[in-house]
Protein backbone atom coordinates (compact mmCIF):
# COMPACT_ATOMS: atom_id res chain seq x y z
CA UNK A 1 -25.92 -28.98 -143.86
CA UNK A 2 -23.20 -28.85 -146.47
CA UNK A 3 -23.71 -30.09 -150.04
CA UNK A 4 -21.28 -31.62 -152.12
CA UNK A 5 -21.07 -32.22 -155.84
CA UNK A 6 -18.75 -34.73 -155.18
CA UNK A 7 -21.26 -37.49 -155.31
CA UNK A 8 -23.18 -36.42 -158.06
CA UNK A 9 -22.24 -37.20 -161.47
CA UNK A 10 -20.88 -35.07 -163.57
CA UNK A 11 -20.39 -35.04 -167.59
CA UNK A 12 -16.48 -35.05 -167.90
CA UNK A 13 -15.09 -31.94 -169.89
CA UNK A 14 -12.87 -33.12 -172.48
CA UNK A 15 -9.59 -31.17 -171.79
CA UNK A 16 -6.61 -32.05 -174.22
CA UNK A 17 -3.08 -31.13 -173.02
CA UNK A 18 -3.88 -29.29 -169.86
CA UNK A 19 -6.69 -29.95 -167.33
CA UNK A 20 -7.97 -26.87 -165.88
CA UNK A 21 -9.38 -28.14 -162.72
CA UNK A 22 -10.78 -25.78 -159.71
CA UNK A 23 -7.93 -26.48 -157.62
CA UNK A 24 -5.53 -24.82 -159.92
CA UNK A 25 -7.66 -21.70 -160.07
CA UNK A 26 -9.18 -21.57 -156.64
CA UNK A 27 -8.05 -19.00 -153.36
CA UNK A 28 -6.75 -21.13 -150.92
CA UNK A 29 -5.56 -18.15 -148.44
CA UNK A 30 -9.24 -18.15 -146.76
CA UNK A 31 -10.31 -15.27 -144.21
CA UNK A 32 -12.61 -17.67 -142.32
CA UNK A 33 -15.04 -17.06 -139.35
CA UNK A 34 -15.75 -19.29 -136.13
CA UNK A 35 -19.65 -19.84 -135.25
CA UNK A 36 -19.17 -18.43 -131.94
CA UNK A 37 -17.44 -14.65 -133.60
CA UNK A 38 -20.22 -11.73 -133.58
CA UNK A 39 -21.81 -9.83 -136.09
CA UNK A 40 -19.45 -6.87 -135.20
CA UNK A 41 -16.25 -8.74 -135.65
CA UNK A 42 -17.46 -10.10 -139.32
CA UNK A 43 -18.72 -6.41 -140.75
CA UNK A 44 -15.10 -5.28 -139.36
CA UNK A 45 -13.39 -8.12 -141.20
CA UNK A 46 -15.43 -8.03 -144.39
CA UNK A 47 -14.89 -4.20 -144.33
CA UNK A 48 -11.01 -3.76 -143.73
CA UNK A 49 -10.24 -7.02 -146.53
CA UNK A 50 -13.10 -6.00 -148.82
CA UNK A 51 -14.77 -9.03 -148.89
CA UNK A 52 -18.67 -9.61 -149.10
CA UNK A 53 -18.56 -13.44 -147.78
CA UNK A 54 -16.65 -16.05 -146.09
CA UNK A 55 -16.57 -19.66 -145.14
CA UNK A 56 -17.90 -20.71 -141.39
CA UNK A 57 -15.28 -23.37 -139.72
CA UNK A 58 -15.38 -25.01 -136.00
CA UNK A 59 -12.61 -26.03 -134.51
CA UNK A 60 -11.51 -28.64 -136.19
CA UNK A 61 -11.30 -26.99 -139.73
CA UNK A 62 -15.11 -28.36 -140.89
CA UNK A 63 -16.67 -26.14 -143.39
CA UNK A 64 -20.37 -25.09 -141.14
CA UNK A 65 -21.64 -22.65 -142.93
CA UNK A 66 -21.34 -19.34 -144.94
CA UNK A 67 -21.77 -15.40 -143.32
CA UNK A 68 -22.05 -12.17 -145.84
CA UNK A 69 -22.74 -8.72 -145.92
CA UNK A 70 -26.25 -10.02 -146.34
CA UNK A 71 -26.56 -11.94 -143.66
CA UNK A 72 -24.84 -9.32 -141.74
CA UNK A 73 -27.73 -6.78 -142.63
CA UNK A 74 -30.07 -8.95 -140.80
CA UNK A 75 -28.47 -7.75 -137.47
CA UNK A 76 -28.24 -4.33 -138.67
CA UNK A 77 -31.77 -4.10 -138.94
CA UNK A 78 -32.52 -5.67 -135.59
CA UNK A 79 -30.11 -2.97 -134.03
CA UNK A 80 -32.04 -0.19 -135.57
CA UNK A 81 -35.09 -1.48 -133.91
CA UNK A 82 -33.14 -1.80 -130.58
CA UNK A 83 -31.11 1.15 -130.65
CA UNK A 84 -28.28 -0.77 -130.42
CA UNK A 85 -25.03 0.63 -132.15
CA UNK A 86 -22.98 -2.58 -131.81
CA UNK A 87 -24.20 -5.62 -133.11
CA UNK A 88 -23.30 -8.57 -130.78
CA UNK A 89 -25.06 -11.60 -132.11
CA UNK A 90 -23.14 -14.63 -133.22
CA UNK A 91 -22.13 -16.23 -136.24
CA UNK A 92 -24.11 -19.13 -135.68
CA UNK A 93 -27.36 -17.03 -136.00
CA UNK A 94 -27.06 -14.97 -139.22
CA UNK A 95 -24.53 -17.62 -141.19
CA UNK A 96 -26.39 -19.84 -143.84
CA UNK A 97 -26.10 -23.52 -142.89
CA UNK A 98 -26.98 -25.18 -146.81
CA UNK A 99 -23.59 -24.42 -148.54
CA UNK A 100 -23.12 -26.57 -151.54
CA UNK A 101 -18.99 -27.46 -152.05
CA UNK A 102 -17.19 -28.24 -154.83
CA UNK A 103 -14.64 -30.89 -155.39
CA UNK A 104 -10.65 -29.63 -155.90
CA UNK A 105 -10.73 -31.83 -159.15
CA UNK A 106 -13.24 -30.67 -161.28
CA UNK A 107 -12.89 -28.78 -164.24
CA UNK A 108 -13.18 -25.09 -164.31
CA UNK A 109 -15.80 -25.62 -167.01
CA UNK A 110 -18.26 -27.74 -164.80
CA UNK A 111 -17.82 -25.12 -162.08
CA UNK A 112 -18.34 -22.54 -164.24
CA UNK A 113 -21.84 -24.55 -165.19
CA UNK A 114 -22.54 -24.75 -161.69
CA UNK A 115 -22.42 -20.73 -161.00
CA UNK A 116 -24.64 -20.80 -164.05
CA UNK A 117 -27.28 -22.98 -162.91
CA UNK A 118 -27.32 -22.66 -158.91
CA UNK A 119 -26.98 -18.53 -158.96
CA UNK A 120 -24.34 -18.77 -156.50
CA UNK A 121 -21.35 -16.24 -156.59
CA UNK A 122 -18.71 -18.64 -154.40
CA UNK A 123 -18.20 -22.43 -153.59
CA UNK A 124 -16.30 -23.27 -150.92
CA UNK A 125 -13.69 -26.34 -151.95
CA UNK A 126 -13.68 -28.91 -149.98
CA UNK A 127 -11.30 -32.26 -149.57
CA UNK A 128 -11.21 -34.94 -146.73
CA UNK A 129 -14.55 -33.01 -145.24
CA UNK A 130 -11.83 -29.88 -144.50
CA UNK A 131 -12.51 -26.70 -146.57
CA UNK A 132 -8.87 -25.92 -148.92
CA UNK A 133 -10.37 -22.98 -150.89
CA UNK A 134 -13.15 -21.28 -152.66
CA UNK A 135 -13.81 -20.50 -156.18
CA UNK A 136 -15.73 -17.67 -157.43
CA UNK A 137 -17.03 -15.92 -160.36
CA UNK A 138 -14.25 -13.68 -160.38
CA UNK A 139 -12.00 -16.60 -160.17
CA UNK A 140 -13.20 -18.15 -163.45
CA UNK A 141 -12.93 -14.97 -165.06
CA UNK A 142 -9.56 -14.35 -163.93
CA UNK A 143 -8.89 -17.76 -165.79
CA UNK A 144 -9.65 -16.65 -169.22
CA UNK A 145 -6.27 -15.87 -170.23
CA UNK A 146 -4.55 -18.64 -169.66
CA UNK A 147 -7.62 -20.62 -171.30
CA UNK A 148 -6.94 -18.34 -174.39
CA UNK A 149 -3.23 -19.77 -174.77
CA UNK A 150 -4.20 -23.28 -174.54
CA UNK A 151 -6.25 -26.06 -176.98
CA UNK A 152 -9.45 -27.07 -175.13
């Protein structure tokens, strides 16, 4: 089930000149995963781009779910019990299903409330029930200096 702030309501933060909204800030070149890809092809992917996450989409773009290196572990471990040096499962059984989303046209600031208060290292953006990014952490951070040169 995916979770969206969108219908919750949110405090506005009072920007002056410049809004600095999520979409400006957010990656929008996704590395995405199908629910039908295995375990294998995911710890490959995650390994050669460096990446501990990414979103879950079927076929028509729909944000499904989430898969990480954590979730990944889980079919690690079952291998080591198996003996089983490749690890064939699908998506669909390791990725988490309750992803909350973020709007594109929030403020940095009430995303950067949201990391805060949920624990939650990534959001998946999401527009018209079709994923166009994900902010992170990092992504916030990485935001500082043009906050710096700007009234807020």
């Amino acid at each position: 089930m995916v979770k969206s702030f969108q219908g919750v309501r949110m405090a506005p933060t009072k920007i002056s000149d410049q809004p600095f909204l999520v979409q400006d800030f957010m990656t929008a070149n996704l590395i995405t995963f199908r629910p039908e890809d295995t375990i294998d092809h995911v710890i490959t992917v995650l390994t050669r781009k460096r990446i501990s996450g990414a979103p879950v989409v079927d076929a028509d773009g729909r944000l499904v779910g989430m898969i990480s290196e954590g979730d990944c572990l889980k079919e690690i471990i079952k291998g080591q019990y198996t003996n089983t040096p490749k690890f064939p499962a699908a998506v669909s059984e390791h990725m988490t299903t309750q992803v909350f989303t973020l709007p594109p046209d929030i403020s940095i600031f009430d995303a950067a409330d949201r990391f805060l208060t949920m624990k939650i290292r990534r959001f998946p953006v999401v527009k018209d029930d079709k994923i166009i990014g994900q902010i992170s952490v990092s992504d916030i951070v990485r935001a500082m200096p043009k906050l710096k040169a700007s009234t807020w």
